[in-house]
Protein backbone atom coordinates (compact mmCIF):
# COMPACT_ATOMS: atom_id res chain seq x y z
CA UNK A 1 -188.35 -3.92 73.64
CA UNK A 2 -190.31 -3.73 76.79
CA UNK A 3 -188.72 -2.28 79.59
CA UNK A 4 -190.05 -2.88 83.69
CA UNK A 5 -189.70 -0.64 85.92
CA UNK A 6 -189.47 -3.14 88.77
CA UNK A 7 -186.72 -5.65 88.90
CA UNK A 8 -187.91 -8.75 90.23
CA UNK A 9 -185.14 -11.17 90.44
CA UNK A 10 -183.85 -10.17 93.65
CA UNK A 11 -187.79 -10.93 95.02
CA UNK A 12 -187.18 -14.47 93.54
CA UNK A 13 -183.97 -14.98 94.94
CA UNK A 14 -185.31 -13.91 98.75
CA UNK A 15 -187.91 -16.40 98.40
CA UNK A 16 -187.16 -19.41 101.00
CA UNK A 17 -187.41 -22.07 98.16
CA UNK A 18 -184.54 -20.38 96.29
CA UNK A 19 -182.05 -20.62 99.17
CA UNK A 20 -180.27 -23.67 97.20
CA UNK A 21 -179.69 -21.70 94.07
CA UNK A 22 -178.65 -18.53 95.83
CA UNK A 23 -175.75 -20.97 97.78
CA UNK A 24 -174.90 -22.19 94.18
CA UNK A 25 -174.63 -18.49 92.78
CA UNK A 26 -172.14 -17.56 95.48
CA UNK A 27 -169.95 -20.64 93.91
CA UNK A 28 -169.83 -19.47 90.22
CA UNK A 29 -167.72 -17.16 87.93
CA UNK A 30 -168.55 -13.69 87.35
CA UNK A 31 -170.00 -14.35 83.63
CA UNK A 32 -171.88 -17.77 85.34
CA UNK A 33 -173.40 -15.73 87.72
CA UNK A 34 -174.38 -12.38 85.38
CA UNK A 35 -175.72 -15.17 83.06
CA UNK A 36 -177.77 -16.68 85.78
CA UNK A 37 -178.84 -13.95 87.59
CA UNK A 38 -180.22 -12.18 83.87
CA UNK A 39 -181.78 -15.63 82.99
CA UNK A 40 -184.26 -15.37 86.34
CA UNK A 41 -184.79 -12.00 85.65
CA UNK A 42 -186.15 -13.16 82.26
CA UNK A 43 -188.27 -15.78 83.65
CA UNK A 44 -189.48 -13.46 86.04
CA UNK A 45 -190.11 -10.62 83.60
CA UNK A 46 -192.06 -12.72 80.96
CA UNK A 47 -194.02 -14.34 83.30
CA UNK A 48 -195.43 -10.88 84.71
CA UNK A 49 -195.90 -9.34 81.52
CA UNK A 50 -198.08 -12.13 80.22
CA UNK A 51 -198.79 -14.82 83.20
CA UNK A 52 -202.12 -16.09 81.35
CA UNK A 53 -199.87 -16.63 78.22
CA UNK A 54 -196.66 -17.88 79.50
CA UNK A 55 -194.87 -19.57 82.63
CA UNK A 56 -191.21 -19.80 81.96
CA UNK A 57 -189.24 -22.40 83.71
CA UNK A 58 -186.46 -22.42 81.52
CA UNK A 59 -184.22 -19.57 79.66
CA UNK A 60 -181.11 -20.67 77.52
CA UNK A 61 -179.14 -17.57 76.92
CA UNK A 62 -177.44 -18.71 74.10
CA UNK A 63 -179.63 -21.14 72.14
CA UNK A 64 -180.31 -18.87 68.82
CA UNK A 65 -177.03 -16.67 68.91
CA UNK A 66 -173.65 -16.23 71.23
CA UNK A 67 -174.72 -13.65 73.98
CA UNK A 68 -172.35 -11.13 75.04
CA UNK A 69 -171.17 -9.43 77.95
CA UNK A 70 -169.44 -6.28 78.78
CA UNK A 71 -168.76 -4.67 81.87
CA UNK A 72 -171.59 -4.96 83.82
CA UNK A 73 -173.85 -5.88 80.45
CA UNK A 74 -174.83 -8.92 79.30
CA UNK A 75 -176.95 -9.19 75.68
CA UNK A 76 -179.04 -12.06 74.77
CA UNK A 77 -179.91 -11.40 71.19
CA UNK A 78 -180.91 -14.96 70.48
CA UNK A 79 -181.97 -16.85 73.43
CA UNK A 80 -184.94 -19.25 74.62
CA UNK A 81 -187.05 -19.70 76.84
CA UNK A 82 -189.33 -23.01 78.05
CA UNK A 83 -193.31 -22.55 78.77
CA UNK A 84 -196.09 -24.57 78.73
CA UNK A 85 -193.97 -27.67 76.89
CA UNK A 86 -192.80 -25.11 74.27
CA UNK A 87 -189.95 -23.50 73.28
CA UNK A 88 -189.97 -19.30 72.47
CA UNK A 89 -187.42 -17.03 71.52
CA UNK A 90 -186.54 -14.47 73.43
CA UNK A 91 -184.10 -11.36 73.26
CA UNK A 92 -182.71 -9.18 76.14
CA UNK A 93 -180.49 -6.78 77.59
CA UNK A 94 -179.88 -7.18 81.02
CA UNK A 95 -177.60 -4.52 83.22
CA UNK A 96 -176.11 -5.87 86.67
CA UNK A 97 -175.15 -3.64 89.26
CA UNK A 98 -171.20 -2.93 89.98
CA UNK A 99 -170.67 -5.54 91.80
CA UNK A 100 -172.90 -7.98 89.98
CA UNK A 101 -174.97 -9.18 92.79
CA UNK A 102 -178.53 -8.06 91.57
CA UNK A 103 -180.07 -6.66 88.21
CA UNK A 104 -180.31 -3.35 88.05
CA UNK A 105 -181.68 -2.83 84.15
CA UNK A 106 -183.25 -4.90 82.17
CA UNK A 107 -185.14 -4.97 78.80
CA UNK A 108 -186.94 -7.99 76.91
CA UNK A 109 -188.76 -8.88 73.36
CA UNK A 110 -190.48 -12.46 73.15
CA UNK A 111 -190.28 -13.95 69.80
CA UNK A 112 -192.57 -16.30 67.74
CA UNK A 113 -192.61 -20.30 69.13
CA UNK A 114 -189.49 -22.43 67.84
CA UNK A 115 -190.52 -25.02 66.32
CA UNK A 116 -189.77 -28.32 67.62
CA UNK A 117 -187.87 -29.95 64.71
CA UNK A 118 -185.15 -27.04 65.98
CA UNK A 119 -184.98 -27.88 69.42
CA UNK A 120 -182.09 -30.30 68.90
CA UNK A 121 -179.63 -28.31 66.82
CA UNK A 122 -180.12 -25.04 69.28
CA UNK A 123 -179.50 -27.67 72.35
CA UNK A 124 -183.02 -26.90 73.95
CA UNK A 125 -184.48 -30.19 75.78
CA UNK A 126 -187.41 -31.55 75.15
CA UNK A 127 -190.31 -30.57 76.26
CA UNK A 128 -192.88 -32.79 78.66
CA UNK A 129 -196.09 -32.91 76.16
CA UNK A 130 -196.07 -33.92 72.31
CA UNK A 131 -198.04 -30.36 71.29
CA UNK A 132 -196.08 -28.48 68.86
């Protein structure tokens, strides 16, 4: 698992062009919002660790496996995440602060490409190209 030093979802979140998505945040359930807020931290993550390689626009907690939270936890063991027209697995463990406004932990592993024939029964959209 690789493991940043530097949250960055909070960063995102400040950014002018996010203010509609932070208003929508305020409005959802505590497990909406953990998932949320841990799904931009994954988008963010992977596409610092490898920006040549990958530019997620898309994460899917749940799309290989159930994710789980506890407490201020949530685990995505099997989720997904959209790039360049593909599909990739991805695993994390994301820790939210106590009162579950901002990441404060967070760990990641990127998996192998899903193949497309899969995309349907894991409930991932298409993608915009016809590469594989």
């Amino acid at each position: 698992m690789i493991t940043p030093t530097e949250m960055l979802s909070a960063a995102v979140l400040s950014d002018p062009r996010s203010a509609d998505a932070v208003r929508k945040l305020a409005g959802l359930t505590n497990d909406e919002r953990m998932i949320q807020l841990c799904a931009t931290e994954a988008m963010a993550q992977v596409a610092t660790w490898k920006p040549d390689a990958y530019q997620p626009d898309l994460v899917v907690t749940y799309a290989m496996s159930d994710l789980k939270i506890a407490g201020d936890r949530l685990i995505a063991d099997g989720g997904a995440f959209h790039s360049r027209a593909k599909w990739y697995e991805i695993a994390f463990d994301c820790g939210l602060a106590p009162d579950h406004a901002r990441v404060a932990s967070f760990s990641f592993r990127v998996g192998k490409p899903i193949p497309r024939a899969e995309w349907a029964s894991h409930f991932l959209p298409e993608g915009d190209s016809d590469e594989d």
